[in-house]
ModelCIF file with pLDDT and N, C-alpha, C, O atoms, coordinates in Angstrom:
data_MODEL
#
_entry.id   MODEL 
#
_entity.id                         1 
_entity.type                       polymer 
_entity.pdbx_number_of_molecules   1 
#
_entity_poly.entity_id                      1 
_entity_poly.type                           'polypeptide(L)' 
_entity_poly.nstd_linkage                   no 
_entity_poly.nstd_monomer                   no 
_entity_poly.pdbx_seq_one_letter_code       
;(UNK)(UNK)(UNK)(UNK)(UNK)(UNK)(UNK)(UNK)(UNK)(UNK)(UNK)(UNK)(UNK)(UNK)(UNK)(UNK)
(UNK)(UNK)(UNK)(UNK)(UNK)(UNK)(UNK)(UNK)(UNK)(UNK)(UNK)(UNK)(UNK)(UNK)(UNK)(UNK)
(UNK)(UNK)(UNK)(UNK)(UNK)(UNK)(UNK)(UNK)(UNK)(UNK)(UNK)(UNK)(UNK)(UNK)(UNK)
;
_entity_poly.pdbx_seq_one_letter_code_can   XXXXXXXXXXXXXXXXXXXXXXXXXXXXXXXXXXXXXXXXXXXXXXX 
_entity_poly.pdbx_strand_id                 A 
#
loop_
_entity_poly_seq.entity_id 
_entity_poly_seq.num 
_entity_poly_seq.mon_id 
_entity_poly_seq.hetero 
1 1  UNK n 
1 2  UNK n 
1 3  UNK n 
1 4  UNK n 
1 5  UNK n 
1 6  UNK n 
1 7  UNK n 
1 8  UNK n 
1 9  UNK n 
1 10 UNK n 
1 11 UNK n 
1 12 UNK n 
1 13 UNK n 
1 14 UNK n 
1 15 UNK n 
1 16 UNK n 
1 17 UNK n 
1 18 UNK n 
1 19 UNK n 
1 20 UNK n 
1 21 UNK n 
1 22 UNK n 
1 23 UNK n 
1 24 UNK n 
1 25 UNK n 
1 26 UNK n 
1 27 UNK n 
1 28 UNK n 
1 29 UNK n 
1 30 UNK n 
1 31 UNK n 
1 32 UNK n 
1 33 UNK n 
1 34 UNK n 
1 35 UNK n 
1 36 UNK n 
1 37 UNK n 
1 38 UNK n 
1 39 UNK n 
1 40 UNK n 
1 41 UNK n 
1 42 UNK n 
1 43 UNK n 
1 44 UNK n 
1 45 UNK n 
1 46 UNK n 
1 47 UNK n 
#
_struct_asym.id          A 
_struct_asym.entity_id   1 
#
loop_
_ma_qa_metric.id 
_ma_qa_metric.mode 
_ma_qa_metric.name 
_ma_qa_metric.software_group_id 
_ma_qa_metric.type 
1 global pLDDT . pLDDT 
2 local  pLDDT . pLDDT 
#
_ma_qa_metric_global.metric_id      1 
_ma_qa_metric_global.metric_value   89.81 
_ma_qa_metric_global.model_id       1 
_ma_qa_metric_global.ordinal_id     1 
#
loop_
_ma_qa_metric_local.label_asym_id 
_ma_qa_metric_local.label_comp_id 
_ma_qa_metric_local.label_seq_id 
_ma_qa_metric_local.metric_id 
_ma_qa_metric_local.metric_value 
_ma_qa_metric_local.model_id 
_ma_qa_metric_local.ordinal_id 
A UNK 1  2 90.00 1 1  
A UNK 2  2 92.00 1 2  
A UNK 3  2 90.00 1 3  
A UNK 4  2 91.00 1 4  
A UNK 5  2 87.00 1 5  
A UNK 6  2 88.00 1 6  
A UNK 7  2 88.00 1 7  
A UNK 8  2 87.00 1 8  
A UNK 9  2 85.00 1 9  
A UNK 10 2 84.00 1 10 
A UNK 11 2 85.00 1 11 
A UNK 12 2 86.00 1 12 
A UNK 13 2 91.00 1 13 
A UNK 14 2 88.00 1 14 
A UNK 15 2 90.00 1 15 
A UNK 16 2 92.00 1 16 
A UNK 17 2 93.00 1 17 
A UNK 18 2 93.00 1 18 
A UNK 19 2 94.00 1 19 
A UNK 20 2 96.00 1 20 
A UNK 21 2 97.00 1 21 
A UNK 22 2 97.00 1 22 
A UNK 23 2 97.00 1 23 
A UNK 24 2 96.00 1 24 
A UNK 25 2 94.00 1 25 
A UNK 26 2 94.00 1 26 
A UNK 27 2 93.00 1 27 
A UNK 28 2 90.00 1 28 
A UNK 29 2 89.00 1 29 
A UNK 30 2 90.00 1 30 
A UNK 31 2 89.00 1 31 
A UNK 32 2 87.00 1 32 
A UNK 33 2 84.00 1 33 
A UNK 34 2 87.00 1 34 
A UNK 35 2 87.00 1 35 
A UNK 36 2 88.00 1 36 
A UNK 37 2 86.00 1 37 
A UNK 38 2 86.00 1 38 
A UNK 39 2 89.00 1 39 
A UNK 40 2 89.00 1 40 
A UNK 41 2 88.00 1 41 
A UNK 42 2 89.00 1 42 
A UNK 43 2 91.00 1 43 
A UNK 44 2 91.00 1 44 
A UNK 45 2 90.00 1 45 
A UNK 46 2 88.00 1 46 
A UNK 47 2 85.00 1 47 
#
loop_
_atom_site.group_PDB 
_atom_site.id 
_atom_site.type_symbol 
_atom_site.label_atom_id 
_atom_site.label_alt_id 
_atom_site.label_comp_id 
_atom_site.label_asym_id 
_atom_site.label_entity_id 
_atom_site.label_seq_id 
_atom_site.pdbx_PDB_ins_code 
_atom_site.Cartn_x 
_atom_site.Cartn_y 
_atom_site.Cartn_z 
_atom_site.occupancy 
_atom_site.B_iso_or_equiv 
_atom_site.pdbx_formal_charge 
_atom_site.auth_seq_id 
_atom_site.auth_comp_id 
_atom_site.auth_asym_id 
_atom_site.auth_atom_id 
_atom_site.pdbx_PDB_model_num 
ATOM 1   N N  . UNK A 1 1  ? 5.014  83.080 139.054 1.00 90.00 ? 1  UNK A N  1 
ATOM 2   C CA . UNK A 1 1  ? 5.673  83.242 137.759 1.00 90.00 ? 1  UNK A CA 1 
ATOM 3   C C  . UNK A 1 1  ? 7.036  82.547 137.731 1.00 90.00 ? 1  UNK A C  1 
ATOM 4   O O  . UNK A 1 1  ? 7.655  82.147 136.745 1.00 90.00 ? 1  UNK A O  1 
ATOM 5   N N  . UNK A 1 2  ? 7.440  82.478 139.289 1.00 92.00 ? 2  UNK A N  1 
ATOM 6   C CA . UNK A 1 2  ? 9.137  81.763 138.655 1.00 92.00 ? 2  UNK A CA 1 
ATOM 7   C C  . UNK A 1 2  ? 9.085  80.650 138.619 1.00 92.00 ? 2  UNK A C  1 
ATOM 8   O O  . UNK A 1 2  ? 10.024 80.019 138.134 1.00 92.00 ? 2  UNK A O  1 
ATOM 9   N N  . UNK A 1 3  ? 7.943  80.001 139.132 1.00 90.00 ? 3  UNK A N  1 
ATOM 10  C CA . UNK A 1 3  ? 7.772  78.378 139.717 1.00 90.00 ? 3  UNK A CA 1 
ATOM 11  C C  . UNK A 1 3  ? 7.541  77.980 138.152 1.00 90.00 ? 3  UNK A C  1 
ATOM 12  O O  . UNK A 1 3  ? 8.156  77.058 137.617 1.00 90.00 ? 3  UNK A O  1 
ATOM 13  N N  . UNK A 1 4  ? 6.636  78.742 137.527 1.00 91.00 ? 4  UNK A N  1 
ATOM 14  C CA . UNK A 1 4  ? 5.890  78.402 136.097 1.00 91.00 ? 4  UNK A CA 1 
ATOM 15  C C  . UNK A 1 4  ? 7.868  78.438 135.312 1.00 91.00 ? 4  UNK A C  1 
ATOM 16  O O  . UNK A 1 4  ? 8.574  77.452 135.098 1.00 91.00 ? 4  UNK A O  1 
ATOM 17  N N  . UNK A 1 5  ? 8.188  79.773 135.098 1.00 87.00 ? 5  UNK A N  1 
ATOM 18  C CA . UNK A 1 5  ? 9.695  79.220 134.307 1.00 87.00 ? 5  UNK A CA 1 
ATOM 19  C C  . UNK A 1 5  ? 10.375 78.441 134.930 1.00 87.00 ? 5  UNK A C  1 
ATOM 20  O O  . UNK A 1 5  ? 10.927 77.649 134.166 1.00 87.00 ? 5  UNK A O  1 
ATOM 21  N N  . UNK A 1 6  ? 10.622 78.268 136.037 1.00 88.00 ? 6  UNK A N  1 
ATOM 22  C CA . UNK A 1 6  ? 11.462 76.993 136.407 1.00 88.00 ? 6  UNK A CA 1 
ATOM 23  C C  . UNK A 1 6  ? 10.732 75.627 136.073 1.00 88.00 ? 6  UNK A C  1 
ATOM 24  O O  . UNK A 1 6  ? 11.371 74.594 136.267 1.00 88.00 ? 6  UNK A O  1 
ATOM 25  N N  . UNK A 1 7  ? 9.672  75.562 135.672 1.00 88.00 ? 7  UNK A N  1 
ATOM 26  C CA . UNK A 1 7  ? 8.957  74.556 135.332 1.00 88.00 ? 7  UNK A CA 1 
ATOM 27  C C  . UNK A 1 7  ? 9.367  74.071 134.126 1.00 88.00 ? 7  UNK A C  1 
ATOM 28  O O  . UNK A 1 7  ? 9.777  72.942 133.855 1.00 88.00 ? 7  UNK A O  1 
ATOM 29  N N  . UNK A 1 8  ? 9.180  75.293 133.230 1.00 87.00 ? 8  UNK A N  1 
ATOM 30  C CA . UNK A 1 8  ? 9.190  75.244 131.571 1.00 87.00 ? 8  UNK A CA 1 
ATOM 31  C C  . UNK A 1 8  ? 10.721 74.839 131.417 1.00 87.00 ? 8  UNK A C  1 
ATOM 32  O O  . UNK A 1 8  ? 11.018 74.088 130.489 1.00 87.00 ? 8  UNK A O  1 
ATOM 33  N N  . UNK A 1 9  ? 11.550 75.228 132.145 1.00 85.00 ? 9  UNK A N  1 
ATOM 34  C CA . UNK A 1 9  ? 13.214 74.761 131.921 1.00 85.00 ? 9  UNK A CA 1 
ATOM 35  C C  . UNK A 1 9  ? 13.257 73.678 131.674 1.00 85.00 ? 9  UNK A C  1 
ATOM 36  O O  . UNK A 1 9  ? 13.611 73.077 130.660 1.00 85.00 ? 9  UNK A O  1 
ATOM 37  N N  . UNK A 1 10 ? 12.644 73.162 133.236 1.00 84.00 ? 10 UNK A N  1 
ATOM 38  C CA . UNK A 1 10 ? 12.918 71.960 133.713 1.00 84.00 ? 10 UNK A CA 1 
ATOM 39  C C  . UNK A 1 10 ? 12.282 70.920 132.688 1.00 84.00 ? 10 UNK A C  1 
ATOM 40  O O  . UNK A 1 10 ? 12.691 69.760 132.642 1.00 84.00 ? 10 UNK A O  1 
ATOM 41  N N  . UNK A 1 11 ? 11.204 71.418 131.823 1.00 85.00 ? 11 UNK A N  1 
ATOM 42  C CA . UNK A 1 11 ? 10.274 70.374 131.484 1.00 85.00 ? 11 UNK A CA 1 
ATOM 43  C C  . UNK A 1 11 ? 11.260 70.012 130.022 1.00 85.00 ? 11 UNK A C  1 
ATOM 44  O O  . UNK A 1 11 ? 11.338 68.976 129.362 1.00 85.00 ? 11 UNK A O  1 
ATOM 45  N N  . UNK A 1 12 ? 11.992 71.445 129.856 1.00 86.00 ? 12 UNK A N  1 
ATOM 46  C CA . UNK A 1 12 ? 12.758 71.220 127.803 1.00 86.00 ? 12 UNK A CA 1 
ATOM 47  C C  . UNK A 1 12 ? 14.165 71.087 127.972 1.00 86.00 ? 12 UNK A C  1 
ATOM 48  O O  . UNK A 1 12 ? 14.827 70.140 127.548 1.00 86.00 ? 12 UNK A O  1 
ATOM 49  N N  . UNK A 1 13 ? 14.563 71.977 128.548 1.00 91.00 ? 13 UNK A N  1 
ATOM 50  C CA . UNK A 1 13 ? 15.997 72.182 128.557 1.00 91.00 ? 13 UNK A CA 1 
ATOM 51  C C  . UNK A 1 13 ? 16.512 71.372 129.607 1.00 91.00 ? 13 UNK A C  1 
ATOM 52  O O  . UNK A 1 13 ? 17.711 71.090 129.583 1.00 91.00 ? 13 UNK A O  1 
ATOM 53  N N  . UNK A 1 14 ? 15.999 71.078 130.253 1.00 88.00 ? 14 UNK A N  1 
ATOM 54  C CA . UNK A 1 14 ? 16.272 69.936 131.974 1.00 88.00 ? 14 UNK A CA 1 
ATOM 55  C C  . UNK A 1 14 ? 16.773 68.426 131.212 1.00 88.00 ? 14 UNK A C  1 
ATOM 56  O O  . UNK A 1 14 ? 17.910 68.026 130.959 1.00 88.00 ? 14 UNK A O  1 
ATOM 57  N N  . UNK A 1 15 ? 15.419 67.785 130.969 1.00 90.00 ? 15 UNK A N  1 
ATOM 58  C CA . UNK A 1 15 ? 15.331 66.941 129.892 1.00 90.00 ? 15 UNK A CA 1 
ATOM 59  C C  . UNK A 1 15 ? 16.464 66.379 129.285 1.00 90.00 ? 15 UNK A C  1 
ATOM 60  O O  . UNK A 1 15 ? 17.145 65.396 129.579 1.00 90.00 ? 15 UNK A O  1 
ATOM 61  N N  . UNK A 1 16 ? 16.544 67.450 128.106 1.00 92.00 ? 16 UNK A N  1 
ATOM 62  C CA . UNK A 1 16 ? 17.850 67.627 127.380 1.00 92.00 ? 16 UNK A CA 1 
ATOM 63  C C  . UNK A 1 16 ? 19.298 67.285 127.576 1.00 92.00 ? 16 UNK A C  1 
ATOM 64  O O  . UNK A 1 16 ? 20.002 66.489 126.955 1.00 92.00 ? 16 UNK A O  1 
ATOM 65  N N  . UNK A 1 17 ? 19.621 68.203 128.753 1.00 93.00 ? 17 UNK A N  1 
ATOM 66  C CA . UNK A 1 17 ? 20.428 68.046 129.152 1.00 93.00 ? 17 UNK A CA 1 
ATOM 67  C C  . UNK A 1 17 ? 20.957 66.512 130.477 1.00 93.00 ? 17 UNK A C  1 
ATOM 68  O O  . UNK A 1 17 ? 21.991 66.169 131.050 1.00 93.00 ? 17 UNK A O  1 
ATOM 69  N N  . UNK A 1 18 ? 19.695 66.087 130.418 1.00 93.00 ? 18 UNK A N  1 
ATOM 70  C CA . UNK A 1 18 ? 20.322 65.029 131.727 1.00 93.00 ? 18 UNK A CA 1 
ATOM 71  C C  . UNK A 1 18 ? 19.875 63.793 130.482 1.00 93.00 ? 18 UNK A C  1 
ATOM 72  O O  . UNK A 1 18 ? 20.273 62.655 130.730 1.00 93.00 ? 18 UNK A O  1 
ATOM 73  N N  . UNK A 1 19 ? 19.123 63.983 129.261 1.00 94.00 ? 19 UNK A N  1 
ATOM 74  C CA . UNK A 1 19 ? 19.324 62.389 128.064 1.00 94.00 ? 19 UNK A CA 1 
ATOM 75  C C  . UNK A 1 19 ? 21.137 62.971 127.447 1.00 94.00 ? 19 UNK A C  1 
ATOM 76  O O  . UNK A 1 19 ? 21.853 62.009 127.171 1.00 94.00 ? 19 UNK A O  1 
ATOM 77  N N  . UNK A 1 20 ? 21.722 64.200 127.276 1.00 96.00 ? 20 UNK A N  1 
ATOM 78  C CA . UNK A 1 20 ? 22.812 63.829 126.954 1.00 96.00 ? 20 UNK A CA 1 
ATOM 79  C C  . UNK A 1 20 ? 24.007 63.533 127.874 1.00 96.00 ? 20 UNK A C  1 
ATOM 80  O O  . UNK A 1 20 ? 24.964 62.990 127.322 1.00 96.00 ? 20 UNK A O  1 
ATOM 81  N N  . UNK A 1 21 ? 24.120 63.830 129.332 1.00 97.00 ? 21 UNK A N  1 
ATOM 82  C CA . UNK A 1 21 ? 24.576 63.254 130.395 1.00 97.00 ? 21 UNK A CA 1 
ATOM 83  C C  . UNK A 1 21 ? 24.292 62.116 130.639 1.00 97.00 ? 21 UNK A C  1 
ATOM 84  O O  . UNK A 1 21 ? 25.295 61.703 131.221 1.00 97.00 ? 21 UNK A O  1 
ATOM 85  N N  . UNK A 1 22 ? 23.215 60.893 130.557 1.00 97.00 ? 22 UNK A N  1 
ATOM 86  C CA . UNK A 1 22 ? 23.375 60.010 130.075 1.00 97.00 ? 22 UNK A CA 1 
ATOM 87  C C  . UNK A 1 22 ? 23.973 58.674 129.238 1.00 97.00 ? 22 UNK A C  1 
ATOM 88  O O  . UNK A 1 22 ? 24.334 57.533 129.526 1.00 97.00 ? 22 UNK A O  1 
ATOM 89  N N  . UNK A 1 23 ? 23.849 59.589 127.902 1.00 97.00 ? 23 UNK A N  1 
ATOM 90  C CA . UNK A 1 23 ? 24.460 59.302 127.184 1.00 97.00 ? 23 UNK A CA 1 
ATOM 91  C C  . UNK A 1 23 ? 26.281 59.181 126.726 1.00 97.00 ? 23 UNK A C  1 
ATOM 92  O O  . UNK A 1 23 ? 27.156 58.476 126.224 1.00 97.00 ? 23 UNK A O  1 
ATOM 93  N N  . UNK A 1 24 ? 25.952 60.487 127.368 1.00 96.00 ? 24 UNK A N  1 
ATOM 94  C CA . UNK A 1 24 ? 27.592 60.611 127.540 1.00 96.00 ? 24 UNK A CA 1 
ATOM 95  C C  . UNK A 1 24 ? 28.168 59.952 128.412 1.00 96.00 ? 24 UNK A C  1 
ATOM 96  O O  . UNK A 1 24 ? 29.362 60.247 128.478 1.00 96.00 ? 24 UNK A O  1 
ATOM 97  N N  . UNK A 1 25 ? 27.635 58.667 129.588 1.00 94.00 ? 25 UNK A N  1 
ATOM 98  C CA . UNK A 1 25 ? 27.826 58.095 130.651 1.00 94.00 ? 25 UNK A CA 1 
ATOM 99  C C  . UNK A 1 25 ? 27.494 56.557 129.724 1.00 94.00 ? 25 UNK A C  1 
ATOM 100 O O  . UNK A 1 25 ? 27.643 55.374 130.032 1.00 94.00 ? 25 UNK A O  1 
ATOM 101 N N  . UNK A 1 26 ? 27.231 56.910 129.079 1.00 94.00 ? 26 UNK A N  1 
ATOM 102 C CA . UNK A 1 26 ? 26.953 55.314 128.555 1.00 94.00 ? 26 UNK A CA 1 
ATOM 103 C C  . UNK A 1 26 ? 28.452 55.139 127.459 1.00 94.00 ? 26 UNK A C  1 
ATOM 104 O O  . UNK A 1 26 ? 29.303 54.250 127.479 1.00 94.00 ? 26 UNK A O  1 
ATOM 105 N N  . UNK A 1 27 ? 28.352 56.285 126.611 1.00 93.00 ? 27 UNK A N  1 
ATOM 106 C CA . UNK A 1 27 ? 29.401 56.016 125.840 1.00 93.00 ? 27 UNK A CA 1 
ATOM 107 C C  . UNK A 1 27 ? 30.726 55.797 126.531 1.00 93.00 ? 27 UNK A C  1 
ATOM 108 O O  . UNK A 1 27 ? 31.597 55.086 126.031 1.00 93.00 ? 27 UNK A O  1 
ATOM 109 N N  . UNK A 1 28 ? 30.863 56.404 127.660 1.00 90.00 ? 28 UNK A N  1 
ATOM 110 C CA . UNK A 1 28 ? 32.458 56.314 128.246 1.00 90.00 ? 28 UNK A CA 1 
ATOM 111 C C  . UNK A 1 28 ? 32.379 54.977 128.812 1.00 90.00 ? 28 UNK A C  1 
ATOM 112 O O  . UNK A 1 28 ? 33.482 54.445 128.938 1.00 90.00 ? 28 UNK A O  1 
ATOM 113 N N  . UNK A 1 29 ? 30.991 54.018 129.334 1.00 89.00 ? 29 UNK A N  1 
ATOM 114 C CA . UNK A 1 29 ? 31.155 52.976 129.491 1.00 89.00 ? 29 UNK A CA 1 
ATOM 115 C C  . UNK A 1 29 ? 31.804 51.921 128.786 1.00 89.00 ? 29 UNK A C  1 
ATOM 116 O O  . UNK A 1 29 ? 32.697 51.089 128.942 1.00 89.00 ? 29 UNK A O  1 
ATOM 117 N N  . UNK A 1 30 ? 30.780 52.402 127.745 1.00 90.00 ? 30 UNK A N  1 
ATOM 118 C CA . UNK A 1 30 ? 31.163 50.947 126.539 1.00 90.00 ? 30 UNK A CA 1 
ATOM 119 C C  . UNK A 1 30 ? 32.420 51.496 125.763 1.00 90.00 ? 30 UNK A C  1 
ATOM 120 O O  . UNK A 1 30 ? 32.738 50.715 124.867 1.00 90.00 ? 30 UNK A O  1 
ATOM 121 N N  . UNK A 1 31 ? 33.202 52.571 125.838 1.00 89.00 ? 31 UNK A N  1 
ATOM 122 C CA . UNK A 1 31 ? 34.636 52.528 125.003 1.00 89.00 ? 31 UNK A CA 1 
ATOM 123 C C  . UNK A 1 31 ? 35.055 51.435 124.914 1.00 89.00 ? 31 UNK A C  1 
ATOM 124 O O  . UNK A 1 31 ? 34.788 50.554 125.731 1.00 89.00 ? 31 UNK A O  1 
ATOM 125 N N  . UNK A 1 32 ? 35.714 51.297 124.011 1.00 87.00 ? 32 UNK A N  1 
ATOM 126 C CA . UNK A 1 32 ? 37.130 50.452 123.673 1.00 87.00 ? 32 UNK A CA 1 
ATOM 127 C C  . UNK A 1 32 ? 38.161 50.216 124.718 1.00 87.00 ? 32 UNK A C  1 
ATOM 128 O O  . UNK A 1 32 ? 38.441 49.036 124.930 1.00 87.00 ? 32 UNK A O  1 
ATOM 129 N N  . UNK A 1 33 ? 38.751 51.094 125.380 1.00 84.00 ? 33 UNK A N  1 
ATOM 130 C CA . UNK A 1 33 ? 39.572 51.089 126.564 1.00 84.00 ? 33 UNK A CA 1 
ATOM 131 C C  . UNK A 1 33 ? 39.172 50.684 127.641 1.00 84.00 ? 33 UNK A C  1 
ATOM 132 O O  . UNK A 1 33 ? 39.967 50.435 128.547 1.00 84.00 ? 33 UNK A O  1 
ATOM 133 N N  . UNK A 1 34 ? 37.497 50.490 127.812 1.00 87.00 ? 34 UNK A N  1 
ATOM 134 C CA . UNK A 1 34 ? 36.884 50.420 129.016 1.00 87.00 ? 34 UNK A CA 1 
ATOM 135 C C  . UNK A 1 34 ? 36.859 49.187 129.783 1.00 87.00 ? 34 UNK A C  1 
ATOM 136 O O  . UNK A 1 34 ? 36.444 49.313 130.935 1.00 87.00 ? 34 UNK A O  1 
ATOM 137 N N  . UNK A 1 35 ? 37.231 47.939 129.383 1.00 87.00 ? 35 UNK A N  1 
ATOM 138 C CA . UNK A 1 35 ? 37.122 46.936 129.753 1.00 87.00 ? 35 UNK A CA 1 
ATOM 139 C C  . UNK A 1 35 ? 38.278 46.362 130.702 1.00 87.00 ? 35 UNK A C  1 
ATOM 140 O O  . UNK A 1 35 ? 38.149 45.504 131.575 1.00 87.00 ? 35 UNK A O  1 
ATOM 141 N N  . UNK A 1 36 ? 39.703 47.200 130.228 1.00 88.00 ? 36 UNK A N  1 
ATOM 142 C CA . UNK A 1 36 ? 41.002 47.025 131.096 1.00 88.00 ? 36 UNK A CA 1 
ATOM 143 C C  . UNK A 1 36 ? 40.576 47.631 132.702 1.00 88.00 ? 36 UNK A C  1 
ATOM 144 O O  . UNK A 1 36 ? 40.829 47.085 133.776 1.00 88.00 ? 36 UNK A O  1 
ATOM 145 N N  . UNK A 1 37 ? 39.714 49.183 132.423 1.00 86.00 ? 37 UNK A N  1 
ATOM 146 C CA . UNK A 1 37 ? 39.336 49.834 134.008 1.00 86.00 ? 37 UNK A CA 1 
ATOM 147 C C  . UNK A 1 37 ? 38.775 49.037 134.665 1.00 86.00 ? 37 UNK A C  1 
ATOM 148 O O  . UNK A 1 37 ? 39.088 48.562 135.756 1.00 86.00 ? 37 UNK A O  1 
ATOM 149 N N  . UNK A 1 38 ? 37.654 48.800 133.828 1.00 86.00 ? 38 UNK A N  1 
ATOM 150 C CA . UNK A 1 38 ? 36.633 47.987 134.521 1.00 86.00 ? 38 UNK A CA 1 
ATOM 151 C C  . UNK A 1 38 ? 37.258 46.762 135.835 1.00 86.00 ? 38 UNK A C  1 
ATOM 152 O O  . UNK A 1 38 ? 37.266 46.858 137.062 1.00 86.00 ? 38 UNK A O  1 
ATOM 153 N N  . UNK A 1 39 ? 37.795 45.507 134.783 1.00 89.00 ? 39 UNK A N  1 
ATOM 154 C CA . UNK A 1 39 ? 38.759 44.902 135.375 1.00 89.00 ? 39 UNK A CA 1 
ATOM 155 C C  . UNK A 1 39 ? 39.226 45.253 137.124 1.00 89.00 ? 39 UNK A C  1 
ATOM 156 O O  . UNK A 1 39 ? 38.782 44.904 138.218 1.00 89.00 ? 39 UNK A O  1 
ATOM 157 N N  . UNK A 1 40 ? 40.529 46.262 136.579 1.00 89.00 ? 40 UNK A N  1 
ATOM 158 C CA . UNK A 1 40 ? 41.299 46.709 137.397 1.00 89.00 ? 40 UNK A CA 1 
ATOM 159 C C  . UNK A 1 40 ? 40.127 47.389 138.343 1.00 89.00 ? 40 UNK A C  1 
ATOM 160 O O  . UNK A 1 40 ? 40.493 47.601 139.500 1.00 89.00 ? 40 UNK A O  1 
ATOM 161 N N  . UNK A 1 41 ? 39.259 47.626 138.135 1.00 88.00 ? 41 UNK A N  1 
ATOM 162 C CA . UNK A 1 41 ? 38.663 48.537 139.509 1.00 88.00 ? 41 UNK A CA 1 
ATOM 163 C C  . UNK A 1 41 ? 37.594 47.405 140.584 1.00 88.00 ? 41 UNK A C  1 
ATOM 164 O O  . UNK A 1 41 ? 37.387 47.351 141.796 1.00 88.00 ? 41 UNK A O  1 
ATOM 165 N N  . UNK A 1 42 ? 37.083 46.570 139.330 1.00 89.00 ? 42 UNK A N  1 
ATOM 166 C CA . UNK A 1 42 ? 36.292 45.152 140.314 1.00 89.00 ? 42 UNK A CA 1 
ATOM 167 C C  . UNK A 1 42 ? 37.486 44.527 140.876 1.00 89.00 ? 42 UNK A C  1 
ATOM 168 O O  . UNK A 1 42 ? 37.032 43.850 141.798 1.00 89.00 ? 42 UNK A O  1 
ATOM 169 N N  . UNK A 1 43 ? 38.792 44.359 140.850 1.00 91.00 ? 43 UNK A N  1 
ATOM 170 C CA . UNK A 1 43 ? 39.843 43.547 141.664 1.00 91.00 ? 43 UNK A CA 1 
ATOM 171 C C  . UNK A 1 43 ? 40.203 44.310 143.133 1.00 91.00 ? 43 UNK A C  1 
ATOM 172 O O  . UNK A 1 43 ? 40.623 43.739 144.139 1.00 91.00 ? 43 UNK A O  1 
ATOM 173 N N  . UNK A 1 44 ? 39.845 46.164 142.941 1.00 91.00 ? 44 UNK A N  1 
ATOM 174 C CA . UNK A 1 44 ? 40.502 46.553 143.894 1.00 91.00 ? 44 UNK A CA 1 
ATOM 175 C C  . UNK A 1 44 ? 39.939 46.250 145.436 1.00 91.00 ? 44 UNK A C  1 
ATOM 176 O O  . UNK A 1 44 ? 40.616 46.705 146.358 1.00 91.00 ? 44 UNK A O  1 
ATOM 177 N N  . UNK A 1 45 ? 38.895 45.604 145.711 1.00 90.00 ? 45 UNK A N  1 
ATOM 178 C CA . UNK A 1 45 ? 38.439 45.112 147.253 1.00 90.00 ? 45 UNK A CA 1 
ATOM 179 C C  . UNK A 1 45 ? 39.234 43.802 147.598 1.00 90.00 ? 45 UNK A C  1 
ATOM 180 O O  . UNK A 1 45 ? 39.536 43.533 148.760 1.00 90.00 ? 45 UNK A O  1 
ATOM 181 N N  . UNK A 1 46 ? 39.587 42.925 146.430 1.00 88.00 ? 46 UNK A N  1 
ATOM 182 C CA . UNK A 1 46 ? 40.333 41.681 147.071 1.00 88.00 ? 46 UNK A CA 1 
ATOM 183 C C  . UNK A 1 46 ? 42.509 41.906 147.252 1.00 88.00 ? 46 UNK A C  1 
ATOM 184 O O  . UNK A 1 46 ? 43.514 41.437 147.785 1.00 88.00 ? 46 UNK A O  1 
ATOM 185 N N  . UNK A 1 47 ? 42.084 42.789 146.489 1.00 85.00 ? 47 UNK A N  1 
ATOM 186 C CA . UNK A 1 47 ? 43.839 43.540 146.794 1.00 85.00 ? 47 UNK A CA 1 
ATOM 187 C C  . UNK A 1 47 ? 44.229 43.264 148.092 1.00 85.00 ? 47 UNK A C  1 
ATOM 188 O O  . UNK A 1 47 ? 45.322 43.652 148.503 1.00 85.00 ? 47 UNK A O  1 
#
């Protein structure tokens, strides 16, 4: 019985939650501000 609800979580609410973690990983990519980090963080190995 718990394998079956941990199933059913996993199958709706699991889901759910890791397309808006995603998403929310995509949007902080592509910001507006994002392109100065970006930058600055690919330079920091030849520093």
């Amino acid at each position: 019985e718990t394998y079956t609800a941990m199933r059913h979580f996993a199958d709706s609410w699991g889901l759910l939650a890791m397309t808006l973690y995603f998403l929310g990983v995509v949007v902080f990519i592509f910001r507006p501000g994002a392109t100065n980090a970006a930058v600055e963080a690919s330079a920091i190995p030849l520093k």
